[in-house]
PDB file of N, CA and C in Angstrom:
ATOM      1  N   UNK A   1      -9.956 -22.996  12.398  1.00  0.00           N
ATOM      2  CA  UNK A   1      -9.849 -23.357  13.787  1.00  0.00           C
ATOM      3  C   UNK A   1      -9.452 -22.123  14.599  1.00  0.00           C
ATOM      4  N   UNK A   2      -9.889 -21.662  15.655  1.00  0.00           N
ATOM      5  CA  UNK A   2      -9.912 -20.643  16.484  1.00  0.00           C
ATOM      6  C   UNK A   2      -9.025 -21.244  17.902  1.00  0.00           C
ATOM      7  N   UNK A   3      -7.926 -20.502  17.945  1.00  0.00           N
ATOM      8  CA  UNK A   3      -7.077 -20.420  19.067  1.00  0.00           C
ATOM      9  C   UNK A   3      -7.297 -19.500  20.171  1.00  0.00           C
ATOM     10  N   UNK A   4      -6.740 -19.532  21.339  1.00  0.00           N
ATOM     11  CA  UNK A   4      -6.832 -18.674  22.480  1.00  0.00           C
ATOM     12  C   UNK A   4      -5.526 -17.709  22.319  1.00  0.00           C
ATOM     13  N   UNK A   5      -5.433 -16.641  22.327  1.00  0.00           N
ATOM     14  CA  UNK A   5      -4.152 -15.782  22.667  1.00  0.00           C
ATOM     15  C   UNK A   5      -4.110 -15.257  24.380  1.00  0.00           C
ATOM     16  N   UNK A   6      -2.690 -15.330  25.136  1.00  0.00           N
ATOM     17  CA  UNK A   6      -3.188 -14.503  26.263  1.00  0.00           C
ATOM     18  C   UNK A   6      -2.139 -13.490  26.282  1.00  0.00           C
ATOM     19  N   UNK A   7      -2.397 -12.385  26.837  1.00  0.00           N
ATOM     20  CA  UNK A   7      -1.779 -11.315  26.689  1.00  0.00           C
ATOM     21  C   UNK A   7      -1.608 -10.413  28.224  1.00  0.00           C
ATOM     22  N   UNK A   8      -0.112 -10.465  28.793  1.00  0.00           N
ATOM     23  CA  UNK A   8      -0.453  -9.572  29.984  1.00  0.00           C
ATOM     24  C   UNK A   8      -0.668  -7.761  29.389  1.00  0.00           C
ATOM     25  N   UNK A   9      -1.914  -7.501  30.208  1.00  0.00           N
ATOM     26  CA  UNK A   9      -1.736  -6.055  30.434  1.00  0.00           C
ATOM     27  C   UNK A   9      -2.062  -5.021  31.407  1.00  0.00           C
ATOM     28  N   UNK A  10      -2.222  -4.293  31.523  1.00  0.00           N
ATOM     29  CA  UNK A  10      -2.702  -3.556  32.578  1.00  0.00           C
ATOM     30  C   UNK A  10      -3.814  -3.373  33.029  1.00  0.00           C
ATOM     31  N   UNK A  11      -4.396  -3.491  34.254  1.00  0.00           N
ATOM     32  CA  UNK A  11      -5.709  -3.689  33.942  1.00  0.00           C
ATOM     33  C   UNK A  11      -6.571  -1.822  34.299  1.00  0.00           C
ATOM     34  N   UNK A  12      -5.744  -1.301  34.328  1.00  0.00           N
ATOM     35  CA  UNK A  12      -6.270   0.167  33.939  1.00  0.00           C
ATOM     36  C   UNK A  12      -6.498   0.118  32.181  1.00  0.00           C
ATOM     37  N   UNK A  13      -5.847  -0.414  31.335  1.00  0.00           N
ATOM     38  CA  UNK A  13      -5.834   0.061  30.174  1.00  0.00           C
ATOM     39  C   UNK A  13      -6.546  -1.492  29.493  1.00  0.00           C
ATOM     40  N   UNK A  14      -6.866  -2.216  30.209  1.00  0.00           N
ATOM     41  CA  UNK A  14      -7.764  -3.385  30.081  1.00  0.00           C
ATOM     42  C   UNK A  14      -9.728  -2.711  30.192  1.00  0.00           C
ATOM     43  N   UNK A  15      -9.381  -2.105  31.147  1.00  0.00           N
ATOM     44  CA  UNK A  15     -10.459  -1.749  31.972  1.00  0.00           C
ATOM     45  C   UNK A  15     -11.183  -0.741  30.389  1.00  0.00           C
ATOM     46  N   UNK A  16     -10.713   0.641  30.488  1.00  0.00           N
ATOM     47  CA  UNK A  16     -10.472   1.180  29.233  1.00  0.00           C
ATOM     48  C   UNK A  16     -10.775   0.679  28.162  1.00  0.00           C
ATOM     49  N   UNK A  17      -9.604  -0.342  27.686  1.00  0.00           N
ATOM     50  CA  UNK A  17      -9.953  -1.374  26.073  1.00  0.00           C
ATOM     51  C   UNK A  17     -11.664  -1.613  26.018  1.00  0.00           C
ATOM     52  N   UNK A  18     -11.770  -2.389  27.731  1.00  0.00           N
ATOM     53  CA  UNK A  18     -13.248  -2.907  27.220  1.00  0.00           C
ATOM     54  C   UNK A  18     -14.679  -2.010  27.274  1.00  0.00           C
ATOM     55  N   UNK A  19     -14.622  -0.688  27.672  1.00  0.00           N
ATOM     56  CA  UNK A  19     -14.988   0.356  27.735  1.00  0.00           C
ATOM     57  C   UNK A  19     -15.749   0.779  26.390  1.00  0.00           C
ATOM     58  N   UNK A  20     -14.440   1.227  25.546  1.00  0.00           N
ATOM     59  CA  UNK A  20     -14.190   1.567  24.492  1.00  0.00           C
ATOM     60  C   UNK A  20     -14.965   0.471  23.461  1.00  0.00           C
ATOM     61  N   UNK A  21     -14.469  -0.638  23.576  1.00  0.00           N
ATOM     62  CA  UNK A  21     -15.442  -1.950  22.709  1.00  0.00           C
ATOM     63  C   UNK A  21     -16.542  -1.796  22.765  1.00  0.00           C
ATOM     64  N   UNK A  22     -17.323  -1.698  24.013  1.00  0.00           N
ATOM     65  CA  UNK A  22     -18.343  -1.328  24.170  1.00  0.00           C
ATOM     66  C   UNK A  22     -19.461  -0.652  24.012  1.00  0.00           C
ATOM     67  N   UNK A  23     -18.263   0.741  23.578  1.00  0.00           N
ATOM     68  CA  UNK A  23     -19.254   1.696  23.218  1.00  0.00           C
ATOM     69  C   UNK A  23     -19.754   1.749  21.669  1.00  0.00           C
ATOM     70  N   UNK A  24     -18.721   0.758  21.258  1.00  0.00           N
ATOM     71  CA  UNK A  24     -19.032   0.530  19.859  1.00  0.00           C
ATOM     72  C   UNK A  24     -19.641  -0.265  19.445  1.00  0.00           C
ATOM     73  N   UNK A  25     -20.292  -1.236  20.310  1.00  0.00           N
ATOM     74  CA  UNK A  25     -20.881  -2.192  20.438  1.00  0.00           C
ATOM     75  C   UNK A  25     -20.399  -3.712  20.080  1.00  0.00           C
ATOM     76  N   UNK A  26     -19.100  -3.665  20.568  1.00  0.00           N
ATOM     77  CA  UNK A  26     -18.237  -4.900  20.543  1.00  0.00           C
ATOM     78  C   UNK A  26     -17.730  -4.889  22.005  1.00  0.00           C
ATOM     79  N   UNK A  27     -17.406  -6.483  21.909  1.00  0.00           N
ATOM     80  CA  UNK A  27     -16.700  -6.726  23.102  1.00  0.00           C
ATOM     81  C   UNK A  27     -14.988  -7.076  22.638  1.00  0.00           C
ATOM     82  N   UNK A  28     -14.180  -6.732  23.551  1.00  0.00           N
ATOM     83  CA  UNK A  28     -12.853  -6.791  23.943  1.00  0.00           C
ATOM     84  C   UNK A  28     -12.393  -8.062  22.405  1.00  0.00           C
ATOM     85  N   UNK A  29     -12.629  -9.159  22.455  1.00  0.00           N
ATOM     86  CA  UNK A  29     -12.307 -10.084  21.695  1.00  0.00           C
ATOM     87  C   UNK A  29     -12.964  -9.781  19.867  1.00  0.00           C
ATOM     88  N   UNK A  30     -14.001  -9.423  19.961  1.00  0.00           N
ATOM     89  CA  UNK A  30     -13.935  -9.183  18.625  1.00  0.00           C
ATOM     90  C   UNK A  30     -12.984  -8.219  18.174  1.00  0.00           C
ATOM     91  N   UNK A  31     -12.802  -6.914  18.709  1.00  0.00           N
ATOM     92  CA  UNK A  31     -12.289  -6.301  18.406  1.00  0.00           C
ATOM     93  C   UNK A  31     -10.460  -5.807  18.333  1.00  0.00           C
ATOM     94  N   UNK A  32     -10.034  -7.168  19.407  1.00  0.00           N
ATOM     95  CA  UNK A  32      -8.556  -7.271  18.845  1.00  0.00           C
ATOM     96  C   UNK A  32      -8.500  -8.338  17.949  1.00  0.00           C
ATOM     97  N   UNK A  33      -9.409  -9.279  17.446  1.00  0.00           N
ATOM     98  CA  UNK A  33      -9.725 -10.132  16.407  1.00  0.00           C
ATOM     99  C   UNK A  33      -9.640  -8.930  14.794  1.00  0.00           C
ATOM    100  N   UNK A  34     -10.173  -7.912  14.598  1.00  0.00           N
ATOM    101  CA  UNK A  34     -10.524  -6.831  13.970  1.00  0.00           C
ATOM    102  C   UNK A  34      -8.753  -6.482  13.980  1.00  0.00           C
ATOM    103  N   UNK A  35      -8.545  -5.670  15.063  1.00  0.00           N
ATOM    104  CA  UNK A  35      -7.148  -5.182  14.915  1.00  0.00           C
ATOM    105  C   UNK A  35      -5.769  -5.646  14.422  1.00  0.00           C
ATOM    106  N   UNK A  36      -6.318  -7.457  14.815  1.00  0.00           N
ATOM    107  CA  UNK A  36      -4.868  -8.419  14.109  1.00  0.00           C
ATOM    108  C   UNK A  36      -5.474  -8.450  12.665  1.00  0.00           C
ATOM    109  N   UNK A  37      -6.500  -8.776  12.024  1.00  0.00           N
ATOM    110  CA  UNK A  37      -7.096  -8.938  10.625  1.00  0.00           C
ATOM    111  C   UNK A  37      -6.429  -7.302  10.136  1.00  0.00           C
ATOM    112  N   UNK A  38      -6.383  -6.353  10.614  1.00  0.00           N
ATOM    113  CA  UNK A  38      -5.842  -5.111  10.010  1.00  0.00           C
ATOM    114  C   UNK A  38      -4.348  -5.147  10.184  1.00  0.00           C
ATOM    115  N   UNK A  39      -4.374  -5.151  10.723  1.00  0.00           N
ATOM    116  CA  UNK A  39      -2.528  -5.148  11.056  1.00  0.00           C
ATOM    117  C   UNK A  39      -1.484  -6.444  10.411  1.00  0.00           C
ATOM    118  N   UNK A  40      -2.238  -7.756  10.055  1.00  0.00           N
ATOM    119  CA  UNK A  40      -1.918  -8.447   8.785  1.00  0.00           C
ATOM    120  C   UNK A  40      -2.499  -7.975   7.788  1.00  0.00           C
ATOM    121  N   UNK A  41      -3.351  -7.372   7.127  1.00  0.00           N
ATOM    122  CA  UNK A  41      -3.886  -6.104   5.730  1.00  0.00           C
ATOM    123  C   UNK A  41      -2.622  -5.566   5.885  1.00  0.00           C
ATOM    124  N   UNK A  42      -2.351  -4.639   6.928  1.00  0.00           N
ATOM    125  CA  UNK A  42      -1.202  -3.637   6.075  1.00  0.00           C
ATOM    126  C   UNK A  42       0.087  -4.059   6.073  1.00  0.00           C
ATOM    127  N   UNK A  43       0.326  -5.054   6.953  1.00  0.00           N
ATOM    128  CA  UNK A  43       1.577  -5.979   6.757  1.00  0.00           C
ATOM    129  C   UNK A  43       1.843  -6.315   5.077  1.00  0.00           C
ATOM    130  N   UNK A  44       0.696  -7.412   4.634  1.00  0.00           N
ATOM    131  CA  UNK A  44       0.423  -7.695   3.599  1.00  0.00           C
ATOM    132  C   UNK A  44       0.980  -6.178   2.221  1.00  0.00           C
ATOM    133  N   UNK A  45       0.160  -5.244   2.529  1.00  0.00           N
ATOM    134  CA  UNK A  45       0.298  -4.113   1.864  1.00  0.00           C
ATOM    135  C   UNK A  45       1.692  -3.734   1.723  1.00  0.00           C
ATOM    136  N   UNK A  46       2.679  -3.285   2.699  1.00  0.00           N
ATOM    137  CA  UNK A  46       3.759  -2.716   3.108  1.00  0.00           C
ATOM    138  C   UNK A  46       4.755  -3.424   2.424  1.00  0.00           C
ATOM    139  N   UNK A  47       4.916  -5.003   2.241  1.00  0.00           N
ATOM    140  CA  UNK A  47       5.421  -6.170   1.929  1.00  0.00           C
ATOM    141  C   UNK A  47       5.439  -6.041   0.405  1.00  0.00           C
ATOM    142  N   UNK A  48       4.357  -5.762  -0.198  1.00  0.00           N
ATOM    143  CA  UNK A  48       4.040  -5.962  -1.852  1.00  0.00           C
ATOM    144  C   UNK A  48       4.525  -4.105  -2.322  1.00  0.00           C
ATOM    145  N   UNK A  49       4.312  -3.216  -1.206  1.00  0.00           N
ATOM    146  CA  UNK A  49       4.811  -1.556  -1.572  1.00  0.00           C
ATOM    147  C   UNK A  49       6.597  -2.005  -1.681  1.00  0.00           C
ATOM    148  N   UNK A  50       7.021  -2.715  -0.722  1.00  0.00           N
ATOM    149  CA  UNK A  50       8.460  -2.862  -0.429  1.00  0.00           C
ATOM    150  C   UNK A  50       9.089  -3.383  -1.724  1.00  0.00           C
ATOM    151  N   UNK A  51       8.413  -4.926  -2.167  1.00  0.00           N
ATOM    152  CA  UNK A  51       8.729  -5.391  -3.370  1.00  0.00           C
ATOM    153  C   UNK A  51       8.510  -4.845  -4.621  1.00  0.00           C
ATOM    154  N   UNK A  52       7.445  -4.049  -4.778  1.00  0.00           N
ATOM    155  CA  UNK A  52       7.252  -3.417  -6.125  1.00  0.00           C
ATOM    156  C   UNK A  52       8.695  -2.169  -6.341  1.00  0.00           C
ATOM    157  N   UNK A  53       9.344  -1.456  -4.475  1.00  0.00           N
ATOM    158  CA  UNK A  53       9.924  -0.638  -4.705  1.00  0.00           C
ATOM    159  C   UNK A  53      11.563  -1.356  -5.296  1.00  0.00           C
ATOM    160  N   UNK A  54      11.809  -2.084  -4.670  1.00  0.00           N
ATOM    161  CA  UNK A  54      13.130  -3.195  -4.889  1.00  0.00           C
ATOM    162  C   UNK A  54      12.638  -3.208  -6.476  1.00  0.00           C
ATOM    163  N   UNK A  55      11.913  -3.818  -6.784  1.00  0.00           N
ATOM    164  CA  UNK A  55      11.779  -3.915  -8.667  1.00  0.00           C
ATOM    165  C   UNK A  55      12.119  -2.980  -9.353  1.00  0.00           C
ATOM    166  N   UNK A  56      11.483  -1.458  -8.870  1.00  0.00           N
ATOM    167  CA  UNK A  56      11.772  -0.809  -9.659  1.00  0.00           C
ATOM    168  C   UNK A  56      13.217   0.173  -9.609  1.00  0.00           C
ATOM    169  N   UNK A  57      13.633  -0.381  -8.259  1.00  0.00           N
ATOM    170  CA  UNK A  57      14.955   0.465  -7.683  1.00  0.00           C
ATOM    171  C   UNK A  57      15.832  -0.581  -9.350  1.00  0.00           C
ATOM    172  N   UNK A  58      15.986  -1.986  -9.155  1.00  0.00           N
ATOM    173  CA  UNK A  58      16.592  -2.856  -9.330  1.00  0.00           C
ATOM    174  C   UNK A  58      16.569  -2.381 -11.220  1.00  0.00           C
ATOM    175  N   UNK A  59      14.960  -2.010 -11.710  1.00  0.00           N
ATOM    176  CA  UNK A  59      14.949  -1.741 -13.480  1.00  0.00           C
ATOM    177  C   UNK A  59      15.496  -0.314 -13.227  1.00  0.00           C
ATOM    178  N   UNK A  60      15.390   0.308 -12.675  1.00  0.00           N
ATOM    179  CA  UNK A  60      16.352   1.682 -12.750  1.00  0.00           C
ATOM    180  C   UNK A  60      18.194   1.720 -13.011  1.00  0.00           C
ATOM    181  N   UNK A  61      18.259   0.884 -12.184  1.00  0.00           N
ATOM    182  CA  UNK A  61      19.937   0.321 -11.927  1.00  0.00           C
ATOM    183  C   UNK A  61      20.227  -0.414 -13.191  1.00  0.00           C
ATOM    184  N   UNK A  62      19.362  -0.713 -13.561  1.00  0.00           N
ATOM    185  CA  UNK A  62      19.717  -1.597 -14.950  1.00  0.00           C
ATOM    186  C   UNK A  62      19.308  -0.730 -15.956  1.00  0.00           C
ATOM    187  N   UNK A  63      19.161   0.496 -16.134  1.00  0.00           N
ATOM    188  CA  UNK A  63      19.146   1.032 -16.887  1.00  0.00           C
ATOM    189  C   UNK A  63      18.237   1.143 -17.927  1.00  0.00           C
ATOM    190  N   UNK A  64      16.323   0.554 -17.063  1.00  0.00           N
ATOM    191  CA  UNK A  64      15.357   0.531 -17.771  1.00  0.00           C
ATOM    192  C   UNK A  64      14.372   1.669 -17.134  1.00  0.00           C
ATOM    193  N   UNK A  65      14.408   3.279 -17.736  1.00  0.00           N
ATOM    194  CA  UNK A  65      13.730   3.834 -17.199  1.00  0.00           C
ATOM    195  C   UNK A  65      13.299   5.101 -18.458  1.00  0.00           C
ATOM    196  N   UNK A  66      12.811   5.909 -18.062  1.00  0.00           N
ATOM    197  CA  UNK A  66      12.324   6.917 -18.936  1.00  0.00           C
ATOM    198  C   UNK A  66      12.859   8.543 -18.782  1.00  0.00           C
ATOM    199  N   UNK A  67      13.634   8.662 -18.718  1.00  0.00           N
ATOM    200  CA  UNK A  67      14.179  10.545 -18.870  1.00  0.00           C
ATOM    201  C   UNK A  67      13.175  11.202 -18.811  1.00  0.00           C
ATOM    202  N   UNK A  68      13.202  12.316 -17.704  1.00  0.00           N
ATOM    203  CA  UNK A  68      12.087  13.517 -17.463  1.00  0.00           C
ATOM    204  C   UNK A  68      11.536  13.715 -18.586  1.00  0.00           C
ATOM    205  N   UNK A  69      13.060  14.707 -19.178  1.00  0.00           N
ATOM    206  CA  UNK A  69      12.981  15.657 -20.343  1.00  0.00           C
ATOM    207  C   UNK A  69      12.412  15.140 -21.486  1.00  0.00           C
ATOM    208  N   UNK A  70      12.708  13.553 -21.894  1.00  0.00           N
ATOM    209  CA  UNK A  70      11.334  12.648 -23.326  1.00  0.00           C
ATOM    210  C   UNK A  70       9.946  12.390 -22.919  1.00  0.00           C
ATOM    211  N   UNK A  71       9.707  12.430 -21.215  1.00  0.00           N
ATOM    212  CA  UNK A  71       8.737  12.570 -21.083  1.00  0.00           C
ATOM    213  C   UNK A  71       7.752  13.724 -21.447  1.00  0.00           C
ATOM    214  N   UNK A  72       8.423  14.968 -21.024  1.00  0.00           N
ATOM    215  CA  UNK A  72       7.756  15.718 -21.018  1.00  0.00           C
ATOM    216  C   UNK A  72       7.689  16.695 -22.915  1.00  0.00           C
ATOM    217  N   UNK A  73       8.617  16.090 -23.276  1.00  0.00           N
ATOM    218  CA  UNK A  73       8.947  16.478 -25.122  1.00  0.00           C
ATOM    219  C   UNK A  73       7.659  15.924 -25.580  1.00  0.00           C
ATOM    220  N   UNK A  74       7.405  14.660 -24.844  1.00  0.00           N
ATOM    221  CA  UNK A  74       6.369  13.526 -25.566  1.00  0.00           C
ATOM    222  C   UNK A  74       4.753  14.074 -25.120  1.00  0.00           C
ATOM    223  N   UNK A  75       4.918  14.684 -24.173  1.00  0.00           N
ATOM    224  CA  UNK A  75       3.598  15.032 -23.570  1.00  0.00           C
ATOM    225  C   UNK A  75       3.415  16.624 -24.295  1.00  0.00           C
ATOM    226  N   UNK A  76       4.206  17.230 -25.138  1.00  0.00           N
ATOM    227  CA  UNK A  76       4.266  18.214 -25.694  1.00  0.00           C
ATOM    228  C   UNK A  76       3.297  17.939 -26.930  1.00  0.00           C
ATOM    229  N   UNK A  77       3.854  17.261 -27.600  1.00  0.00           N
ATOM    230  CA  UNK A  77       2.757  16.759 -28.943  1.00  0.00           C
ATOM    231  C   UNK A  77       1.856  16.304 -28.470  1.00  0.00           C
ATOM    232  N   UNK A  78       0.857  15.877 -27.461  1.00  0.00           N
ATOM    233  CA  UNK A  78      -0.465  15.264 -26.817  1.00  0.00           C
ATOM    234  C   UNK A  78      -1.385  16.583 -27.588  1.00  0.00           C
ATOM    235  N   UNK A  79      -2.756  15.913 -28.113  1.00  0.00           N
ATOM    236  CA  UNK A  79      -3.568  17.088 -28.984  1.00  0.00           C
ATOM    237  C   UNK A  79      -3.390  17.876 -29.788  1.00  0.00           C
ATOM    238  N   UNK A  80      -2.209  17.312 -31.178  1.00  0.00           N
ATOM    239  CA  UNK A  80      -2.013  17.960 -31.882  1.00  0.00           C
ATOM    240  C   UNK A  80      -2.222  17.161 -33.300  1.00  0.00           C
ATOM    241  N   UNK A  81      -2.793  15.795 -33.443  1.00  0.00           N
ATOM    242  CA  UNK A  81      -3.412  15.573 -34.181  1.00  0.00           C
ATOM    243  C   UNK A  81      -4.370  14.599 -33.751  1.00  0.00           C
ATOM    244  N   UNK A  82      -5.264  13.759 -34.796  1.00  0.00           N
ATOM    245  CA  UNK A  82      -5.879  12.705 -34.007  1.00  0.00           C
ATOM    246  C   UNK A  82      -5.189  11.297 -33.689  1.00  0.00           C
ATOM    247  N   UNK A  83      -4.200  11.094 -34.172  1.00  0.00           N
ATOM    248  CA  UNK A  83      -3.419   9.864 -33.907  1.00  0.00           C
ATOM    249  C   UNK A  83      -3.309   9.859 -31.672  1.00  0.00           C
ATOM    250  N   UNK A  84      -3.903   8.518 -31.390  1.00  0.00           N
ATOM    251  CA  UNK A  84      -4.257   8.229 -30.392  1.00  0.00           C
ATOM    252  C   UNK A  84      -2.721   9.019 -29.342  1.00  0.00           C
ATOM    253  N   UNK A  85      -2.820   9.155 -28.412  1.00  0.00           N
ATOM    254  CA  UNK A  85      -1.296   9.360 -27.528  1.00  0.00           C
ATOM    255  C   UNK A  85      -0.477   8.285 -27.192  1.00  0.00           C
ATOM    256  N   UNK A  86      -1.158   7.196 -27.144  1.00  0.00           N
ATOM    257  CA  UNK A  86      -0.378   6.055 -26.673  1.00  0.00           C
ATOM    258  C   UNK A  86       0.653   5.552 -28.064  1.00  0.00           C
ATOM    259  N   UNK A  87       0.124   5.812 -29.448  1.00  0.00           N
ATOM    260  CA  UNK A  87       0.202   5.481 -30.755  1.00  0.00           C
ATOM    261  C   UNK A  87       1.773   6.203 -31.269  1.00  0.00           C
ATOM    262  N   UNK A  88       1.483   7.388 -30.477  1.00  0.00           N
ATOM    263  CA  UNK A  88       2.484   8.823 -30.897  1.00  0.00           C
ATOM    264  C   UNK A  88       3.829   9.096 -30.608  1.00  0.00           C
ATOM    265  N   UNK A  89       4.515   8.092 -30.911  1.00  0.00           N
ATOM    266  CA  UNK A  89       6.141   8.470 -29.885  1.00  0.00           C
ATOM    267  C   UNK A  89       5.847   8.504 -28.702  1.00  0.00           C
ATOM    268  N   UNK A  90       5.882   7.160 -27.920  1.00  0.00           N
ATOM    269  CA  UNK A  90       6.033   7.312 -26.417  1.00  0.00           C
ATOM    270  C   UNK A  90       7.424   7.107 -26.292  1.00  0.00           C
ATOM    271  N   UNK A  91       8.162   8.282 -25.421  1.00  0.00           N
ATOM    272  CA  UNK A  91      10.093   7.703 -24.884  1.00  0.00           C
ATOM    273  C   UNK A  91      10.147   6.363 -24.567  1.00  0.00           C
ATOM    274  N   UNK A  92      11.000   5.844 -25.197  1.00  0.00           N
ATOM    275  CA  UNK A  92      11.274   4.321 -25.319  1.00  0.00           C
ATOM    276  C   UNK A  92      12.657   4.366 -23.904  1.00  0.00           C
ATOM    277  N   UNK A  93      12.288   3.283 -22.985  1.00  0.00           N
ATOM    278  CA  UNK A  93      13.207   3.283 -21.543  1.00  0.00           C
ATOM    279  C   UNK A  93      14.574   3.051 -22.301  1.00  0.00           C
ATOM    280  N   UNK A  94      15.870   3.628 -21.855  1.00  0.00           N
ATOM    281  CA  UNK A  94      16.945   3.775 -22.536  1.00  0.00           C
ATOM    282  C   UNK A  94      17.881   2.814 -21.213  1.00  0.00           C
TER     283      UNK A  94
END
């Protein structure tokens, strides 16, 4: 179902908006239709970046993470036999 929004603005920068639509070959309404569909995308985005960061702030604090220095010990033996890398002593989160 499709609602009406109204919005005061200026009508110099109204004038402009529909200008601009235009030249792109849209009019005024599709294209703040376009701008709210993006601006809930990165809402959406920002929301799930925020929560993934809280998770991993939260397994850090708890003391589930991986030390530089086993990382990089572990990435030392990578191509030194054929046993796969994933197979080979990966640092276990301490």
């Amino acid at each position: 179902m499709q609602e009406t929004i109204r919005a005061r603005v200026d009508s110099q920068l109204k004038e402009q908006f529909e200008f601009a639509a235009k030249s792109h070959g849209q009019n005024g309404s599709q294209l703040l239709r376009d701008f709210m569909a993006d601006y809930v995308r990165r809402h959406k985005e920002q929301q799930i970046r925020r929560e993934e960061t809280l998770q991993a702030i939260e397994s850090i604090e708890a003391g589930r993470h991986v030390v530089g220095d086993d990382v990089f010990a572990w990435m030392d033996t990578w191509g030194t036999d054929f046993t796969p890398v994933i197979m080979k002593g990966a640092p276990e989160c301490k």
